[in-house]
C-alpha atoms as a PDB file:
ATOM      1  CA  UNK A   1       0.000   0.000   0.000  1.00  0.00           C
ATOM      2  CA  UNK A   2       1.557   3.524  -0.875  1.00  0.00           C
ATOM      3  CA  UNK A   3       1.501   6.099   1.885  1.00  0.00           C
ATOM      4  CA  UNK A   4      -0.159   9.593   1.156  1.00  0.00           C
ATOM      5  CA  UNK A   5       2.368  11.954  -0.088  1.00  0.00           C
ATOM      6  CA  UNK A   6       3.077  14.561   2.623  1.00  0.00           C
ATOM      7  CA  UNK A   7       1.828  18.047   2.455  1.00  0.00           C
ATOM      8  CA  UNK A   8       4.414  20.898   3.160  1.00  0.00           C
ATOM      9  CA  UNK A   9       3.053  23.900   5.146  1.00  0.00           C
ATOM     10  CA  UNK A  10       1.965  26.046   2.498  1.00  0.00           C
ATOM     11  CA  UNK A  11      -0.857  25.294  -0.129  1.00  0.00           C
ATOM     12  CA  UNK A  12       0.622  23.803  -3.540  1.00  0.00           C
ATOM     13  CA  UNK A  13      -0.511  25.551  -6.591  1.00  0.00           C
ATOM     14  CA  UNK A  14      -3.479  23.431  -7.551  1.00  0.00           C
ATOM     15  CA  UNK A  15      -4.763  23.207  -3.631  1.00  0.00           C
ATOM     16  CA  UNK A  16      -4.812  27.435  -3.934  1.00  0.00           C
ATOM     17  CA  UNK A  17      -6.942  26.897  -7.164  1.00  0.00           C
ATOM     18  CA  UNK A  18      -9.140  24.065  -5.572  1.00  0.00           C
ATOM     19  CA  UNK A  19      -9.742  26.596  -2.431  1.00  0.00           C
ATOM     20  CA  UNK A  20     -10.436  29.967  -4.871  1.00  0.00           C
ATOM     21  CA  UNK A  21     -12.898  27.643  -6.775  1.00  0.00           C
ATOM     22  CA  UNK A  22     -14.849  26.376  -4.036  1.00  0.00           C
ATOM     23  CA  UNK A  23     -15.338  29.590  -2.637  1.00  0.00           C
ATOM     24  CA  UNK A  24     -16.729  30.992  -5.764  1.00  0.00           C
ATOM     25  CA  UNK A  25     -18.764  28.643  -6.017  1.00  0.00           C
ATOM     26  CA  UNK A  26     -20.400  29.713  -2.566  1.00  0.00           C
ATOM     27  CA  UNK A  27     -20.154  32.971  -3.485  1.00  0.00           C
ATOM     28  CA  UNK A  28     -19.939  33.880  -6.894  1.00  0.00           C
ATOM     29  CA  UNK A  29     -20.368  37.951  -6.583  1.00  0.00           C
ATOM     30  CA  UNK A  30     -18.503  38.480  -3.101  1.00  0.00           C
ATOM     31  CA  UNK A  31     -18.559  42.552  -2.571  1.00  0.00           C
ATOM     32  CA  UNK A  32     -18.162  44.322   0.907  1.00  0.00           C
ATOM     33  CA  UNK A  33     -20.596  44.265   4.161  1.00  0.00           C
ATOM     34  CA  UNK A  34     -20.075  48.644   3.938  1.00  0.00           C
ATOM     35  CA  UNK A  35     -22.810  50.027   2.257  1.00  0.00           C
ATOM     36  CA  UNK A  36     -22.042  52.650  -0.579  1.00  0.00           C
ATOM     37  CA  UNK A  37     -23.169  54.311  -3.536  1.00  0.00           C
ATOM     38  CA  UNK A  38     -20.060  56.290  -4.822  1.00  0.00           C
ATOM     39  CA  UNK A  39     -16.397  56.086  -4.870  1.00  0.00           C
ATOM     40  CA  UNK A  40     -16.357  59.081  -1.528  1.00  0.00           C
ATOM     41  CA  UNK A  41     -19.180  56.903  -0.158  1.00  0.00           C
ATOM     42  CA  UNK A  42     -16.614  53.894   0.139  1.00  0.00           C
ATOM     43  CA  UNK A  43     -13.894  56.107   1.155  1.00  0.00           C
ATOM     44  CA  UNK A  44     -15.312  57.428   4.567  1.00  0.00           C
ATOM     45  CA  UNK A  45     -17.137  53.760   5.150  1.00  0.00           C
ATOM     46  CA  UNK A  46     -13.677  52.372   5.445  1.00  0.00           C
ATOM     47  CA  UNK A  47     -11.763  55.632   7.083  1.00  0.00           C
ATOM     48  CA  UNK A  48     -14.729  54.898   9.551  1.00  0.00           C
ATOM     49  CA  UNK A  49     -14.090  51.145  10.245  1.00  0.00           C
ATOM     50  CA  UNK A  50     -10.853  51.121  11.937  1.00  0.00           C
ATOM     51  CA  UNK A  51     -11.383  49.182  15.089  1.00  0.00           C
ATOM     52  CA  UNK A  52     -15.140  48.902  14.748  1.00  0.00           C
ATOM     53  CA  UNK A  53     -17.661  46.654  12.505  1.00  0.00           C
ATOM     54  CA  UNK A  54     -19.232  47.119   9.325  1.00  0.00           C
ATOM     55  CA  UNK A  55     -22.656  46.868  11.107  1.00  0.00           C
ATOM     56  CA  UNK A  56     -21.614  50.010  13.186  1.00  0.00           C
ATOM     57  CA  UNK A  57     -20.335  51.677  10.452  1.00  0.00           C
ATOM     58  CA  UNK A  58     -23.673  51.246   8.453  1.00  0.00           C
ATOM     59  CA  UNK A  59     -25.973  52.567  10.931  1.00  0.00           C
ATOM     60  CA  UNK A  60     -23.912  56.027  10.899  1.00  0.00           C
ATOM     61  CA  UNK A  61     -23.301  56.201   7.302  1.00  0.00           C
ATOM     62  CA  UNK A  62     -27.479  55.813   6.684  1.00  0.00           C
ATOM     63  CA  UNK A  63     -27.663  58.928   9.103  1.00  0.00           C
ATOM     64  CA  UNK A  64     -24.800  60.304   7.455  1.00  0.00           C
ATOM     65  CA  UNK A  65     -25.026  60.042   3.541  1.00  0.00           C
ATOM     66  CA  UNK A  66     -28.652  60.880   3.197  1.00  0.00           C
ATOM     67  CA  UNK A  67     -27.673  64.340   4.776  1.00  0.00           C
ATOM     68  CA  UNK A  68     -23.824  64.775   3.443  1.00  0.00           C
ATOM     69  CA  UNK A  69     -22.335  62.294   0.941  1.00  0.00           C
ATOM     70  CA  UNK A  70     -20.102  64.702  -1.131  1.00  0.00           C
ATOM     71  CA  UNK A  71     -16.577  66.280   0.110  1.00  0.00           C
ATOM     72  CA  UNK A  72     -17.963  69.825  -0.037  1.00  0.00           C
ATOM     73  CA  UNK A  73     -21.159  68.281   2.061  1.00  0.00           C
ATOM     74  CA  UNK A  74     -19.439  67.513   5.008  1.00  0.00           C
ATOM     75  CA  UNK A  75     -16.881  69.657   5.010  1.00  0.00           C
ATOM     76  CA  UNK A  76     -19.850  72.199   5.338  1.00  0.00           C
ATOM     77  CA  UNK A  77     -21.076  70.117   8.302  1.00  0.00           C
ATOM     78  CA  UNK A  78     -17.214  70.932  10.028  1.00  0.00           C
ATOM     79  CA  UNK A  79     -15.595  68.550  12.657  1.00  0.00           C
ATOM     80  CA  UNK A  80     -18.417  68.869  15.624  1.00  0.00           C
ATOM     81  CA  UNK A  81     -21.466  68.351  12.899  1.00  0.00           C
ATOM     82  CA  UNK A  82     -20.060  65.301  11.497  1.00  0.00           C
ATOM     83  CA  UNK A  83     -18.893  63.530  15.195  1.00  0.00           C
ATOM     84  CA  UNK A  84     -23.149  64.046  16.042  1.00  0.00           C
ATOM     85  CA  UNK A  85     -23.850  61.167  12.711  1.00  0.00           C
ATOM     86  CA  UNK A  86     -20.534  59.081  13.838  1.00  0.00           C
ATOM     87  CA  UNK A  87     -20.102  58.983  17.686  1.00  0.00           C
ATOM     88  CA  UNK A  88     -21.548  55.789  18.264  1.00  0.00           C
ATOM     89  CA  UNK A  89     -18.325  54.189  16.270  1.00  0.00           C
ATOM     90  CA  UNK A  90     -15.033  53.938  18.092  1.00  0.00           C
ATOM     91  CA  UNK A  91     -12.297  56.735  17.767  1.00  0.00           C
ATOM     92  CA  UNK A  92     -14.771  58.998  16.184  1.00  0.00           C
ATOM     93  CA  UNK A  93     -12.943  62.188  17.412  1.00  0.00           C
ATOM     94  CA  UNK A  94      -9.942  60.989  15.289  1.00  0.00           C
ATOM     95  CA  UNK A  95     -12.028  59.628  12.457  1.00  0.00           C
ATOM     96  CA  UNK A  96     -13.610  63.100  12.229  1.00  0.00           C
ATOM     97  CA  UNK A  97     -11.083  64.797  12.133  1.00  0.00           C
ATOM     98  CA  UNK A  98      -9.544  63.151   9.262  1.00  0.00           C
ATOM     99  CA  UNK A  99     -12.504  63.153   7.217  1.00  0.00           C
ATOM    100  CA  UNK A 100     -12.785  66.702   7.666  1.00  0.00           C
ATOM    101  CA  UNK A 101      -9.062  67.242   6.309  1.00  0.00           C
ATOM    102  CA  UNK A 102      -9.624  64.461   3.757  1.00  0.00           C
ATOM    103  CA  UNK A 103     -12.692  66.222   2.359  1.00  0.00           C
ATOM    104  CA  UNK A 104     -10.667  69.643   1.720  1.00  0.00           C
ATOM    105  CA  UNK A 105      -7.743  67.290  -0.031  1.00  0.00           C
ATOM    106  CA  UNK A 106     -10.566  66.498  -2.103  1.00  0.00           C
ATOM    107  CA  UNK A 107     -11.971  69.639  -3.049  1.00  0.00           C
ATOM    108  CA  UNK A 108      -8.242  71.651  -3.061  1.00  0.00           C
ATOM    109  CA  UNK A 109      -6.190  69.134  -4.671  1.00  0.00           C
ATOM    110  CA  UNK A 110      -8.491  66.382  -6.589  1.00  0.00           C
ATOM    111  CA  UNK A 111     -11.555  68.269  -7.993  1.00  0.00           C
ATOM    112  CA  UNK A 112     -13.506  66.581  -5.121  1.00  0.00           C
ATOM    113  CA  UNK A 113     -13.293  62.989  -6.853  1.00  0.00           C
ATOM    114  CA  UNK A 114     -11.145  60.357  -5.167  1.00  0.00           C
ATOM    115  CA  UNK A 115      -8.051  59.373  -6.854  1.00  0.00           C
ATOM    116  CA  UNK A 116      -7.382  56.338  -8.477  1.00  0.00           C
ATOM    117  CA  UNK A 117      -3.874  56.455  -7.110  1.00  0.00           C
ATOM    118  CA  UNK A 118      -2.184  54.479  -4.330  1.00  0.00           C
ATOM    119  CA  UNK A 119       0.149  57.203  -3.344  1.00  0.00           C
ATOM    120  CA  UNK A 120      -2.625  59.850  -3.682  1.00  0.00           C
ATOM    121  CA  UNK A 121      -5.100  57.778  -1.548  1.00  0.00           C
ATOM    122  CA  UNK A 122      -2.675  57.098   1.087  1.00  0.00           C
ATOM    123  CA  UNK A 123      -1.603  60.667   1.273  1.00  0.00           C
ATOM    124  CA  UNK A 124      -5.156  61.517   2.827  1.00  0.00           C
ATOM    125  CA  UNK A 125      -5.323  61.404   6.324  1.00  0.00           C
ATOM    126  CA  UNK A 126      -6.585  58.395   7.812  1.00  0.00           C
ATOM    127  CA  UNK A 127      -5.881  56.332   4.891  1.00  0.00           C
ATOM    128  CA  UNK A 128      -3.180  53.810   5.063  1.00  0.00           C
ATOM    129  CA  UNK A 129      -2.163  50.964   3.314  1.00  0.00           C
ATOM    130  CA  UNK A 130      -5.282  48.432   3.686  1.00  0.00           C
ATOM    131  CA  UNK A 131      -7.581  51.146   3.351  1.00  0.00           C
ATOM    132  CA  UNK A 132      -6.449  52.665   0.021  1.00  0.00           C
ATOM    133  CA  UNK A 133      -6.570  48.641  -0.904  1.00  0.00           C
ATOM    134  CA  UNK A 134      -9.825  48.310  -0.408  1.00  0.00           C
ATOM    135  CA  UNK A 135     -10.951  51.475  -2.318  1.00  0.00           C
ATOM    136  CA  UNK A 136      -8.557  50.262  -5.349  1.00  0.00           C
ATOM    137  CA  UNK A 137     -10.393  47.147  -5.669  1.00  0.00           C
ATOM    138  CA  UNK A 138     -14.256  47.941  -4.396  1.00  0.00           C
ATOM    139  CA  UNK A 139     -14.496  50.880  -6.141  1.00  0.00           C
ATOM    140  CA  UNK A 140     -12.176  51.029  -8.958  1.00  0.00           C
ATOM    141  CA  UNK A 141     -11.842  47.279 -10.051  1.00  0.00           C
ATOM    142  CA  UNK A 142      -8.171  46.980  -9.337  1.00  0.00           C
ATOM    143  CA  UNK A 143      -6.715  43.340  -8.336  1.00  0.00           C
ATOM    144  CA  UNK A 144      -5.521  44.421  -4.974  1.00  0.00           C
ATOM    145  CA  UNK A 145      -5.862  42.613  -1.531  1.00  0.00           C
ATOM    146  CA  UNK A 146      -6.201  44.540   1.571  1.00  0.00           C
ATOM    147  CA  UNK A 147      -5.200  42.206   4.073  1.00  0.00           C
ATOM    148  CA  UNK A 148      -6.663  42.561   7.970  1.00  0.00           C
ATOM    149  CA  UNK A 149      -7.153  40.576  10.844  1.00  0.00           C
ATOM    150  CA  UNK A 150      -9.327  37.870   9.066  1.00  0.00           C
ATOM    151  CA  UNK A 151      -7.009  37.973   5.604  1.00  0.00           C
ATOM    152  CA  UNK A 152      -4.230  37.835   7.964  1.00  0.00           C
ATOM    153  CA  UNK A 153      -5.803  34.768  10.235  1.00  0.00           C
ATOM    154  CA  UNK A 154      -7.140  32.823   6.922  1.00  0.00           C
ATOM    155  CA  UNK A 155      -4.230  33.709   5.537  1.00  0.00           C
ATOM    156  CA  UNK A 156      -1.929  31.491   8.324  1.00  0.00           C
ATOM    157  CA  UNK A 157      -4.227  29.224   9.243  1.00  0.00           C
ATOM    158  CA  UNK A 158      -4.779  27.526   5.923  1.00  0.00           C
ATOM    159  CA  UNK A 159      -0.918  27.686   4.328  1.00  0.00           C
ATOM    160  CA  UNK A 160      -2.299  29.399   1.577  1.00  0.00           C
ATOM    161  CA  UNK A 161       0.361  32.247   2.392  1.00  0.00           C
ATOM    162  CA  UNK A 162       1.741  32.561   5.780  1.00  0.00           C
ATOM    163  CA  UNK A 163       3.266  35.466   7.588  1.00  0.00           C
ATOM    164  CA  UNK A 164       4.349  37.181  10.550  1.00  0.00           C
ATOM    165  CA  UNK A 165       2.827  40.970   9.311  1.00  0.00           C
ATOM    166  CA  UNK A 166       0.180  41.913   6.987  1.00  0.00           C
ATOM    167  CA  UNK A 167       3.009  43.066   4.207  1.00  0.00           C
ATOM    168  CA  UNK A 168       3.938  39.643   4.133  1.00  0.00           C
ATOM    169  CA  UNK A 169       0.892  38.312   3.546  1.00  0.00           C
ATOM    170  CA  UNK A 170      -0.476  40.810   1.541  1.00  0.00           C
ATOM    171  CA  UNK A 171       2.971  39.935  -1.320  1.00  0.00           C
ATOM    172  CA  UNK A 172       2.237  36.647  -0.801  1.00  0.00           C
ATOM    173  CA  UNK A 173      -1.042  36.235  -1.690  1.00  0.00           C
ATOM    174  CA  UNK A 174      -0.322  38.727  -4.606  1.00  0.00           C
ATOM    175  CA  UNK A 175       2.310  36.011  -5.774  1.00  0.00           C
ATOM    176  CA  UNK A 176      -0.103  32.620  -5.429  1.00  0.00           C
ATOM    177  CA  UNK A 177      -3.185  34.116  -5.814  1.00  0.00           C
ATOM    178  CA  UNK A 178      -4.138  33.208  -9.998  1.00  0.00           C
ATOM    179  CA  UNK A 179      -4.565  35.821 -12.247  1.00  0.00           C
ATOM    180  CA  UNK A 180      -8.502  34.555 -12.402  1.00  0.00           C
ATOM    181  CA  UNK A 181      -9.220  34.985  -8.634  1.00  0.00           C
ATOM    182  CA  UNK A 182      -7.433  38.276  -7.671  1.00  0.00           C
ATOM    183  CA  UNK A 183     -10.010  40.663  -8.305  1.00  0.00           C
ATOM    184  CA  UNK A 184     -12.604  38.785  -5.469  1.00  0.00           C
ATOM    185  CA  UNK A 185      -9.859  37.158  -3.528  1.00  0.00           C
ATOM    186  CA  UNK A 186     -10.219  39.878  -0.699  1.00  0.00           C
ATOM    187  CA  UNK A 187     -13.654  39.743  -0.216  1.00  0.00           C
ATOM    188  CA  UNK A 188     -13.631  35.966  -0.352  1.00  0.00           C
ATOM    189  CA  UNK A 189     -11.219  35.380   2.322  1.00  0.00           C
ATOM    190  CA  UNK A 190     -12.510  38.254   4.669  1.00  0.00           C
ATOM    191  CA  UNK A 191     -16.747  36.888   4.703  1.00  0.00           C
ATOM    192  CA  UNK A 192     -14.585  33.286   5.146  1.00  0.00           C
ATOM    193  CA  UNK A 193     -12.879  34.526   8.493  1.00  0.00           C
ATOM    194  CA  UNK A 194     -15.598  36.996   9.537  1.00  0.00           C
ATOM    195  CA  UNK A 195     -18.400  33.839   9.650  1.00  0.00           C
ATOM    196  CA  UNK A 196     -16.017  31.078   9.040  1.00  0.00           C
ATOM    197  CA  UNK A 197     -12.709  30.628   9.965  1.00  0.00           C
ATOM    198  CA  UNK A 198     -13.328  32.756  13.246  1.00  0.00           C
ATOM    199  CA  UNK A 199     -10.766  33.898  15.945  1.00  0.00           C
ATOM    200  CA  UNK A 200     -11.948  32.072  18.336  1.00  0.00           C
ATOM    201  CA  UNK A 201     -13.634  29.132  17.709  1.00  0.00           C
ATOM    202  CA  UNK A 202     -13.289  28.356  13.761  1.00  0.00           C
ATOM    203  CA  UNK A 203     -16.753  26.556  12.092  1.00  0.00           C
ATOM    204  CA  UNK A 204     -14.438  23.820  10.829  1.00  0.00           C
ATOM    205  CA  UNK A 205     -17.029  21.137  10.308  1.00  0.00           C
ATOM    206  CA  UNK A 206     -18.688  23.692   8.027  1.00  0.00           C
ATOM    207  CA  UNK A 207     -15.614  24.876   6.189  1.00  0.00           C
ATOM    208  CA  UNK A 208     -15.504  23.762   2.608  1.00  0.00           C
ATOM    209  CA  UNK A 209     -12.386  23.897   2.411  1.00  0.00           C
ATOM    210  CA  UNK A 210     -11.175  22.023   5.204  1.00  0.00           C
ATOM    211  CA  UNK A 211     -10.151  18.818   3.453  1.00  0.00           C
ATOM    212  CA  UNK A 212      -7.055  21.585   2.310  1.00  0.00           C
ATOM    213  CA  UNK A 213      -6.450  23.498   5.065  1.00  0.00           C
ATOM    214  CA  UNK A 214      -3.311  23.143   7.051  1.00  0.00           C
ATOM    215  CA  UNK A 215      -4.864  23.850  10.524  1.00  0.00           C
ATOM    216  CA  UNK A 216      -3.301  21.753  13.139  1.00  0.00           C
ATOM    217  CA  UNK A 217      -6.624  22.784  15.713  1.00  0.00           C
ATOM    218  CA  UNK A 218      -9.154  21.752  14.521  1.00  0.00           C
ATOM    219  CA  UNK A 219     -12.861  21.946  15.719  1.00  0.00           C
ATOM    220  CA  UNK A 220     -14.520  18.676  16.232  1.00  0.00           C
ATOM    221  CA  UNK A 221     -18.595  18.181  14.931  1.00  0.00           C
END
């Protein structure tokens, strides 16, 4: 009887295209739990969620965009009128503040339309890395993946491209990801660690793809 060849720690090439697969199959049109109309919409959805849910984030932004959706909009609120639609989410002090100055960016420098830029996005204030990743692919259609705590758990957990900071995961998954996944890759692997592949307890028995994963721990029917 031969013995089953033995897996490395990583995810070989056709395991990564088994996994992508699957999970299109569940979820053929993955797209983000923010809600947003517009380009700017997106933008202060995501400034917004640092350190706080989408769920949060939704509540304010359907107070918010009905009243002041534009950069010139909430600019004319100022810093104290925009904290009363988004003090109920976490740093909103800080998150205000940078909207605010992101807003006249906008207007002074970018005709009040967000660029389509890494370096210009992450020049605003507030916007780092992941952030300008997300707006790059949600709203413009570009293959990026913004990788953040669930990326960055999924990410390890399975082999598919492990890590010790998001950079390294984020060029890694850039490298195995195929050309035919990268588009919905991040939205894939962040609703799989949100209601999946959780922090704390992980759904295993209910993970289809399981059979691949490299997971030493885990969770029992």
């Amino acid at each position: 009887m031969t013995a089953a060849p033995r897996r490395g720690p990583t995810l070989a090439r056709a395991e990564v295209v088994e996994l992508f697969s699957r999970l299109r199959e569940l979820n053929p049109r993955p797209t983000t739990e923010l809600e947003y109309r517009t380009p700017f919409e997106l933008l202060v959805a995501v400034t917004l969620s640092a350190q706080a849910t989408d769920v949060g984030v939704n509540k304010a932004t359907r107070r918010l965009f009905p009243v002041a959706n534009t950069p010139a909009a909430i600019l004319a609120l100022g810093e104290d009128g925009l904290k009363k639609y988004i003090s109920t989410i976490g740093l909103f002090n800080a998150k205000a503040k940078n909207v605010i100055a992101t807003c006249r960016i906008l207007l002074d420098q970018h005709d009040g339309e967000v660029p389509r830029s890494r370096d210009a996005l992450e020049a605003l204030p507030g916007v780092g890395r992941k952030t300008a990743n997300v707006v790059l692919n949600t709203a413009f259609g570009e293959p990026t993946i913004a990788v953040d705590t669930h990326i960055f758990r999924v990410a390890n957990r399975t082999g598919l491209a492990p890590g010790k900071d998001v950079r390294t995961v984020e060029d890694k998954l850039v490298k195995v990801v195929p050309a035919e996944f990268m588009l919905d890759a991040h939205h894939w692997l962040i609703l799989h660690g949100r209601y999946v592949c959780k922090a704390r307890t992980p759904d295993c028995p209910q993970c289809v793809i399981r059979d691949l994963c490299r997971f030493k721990e885990k969770t029992a029917a």
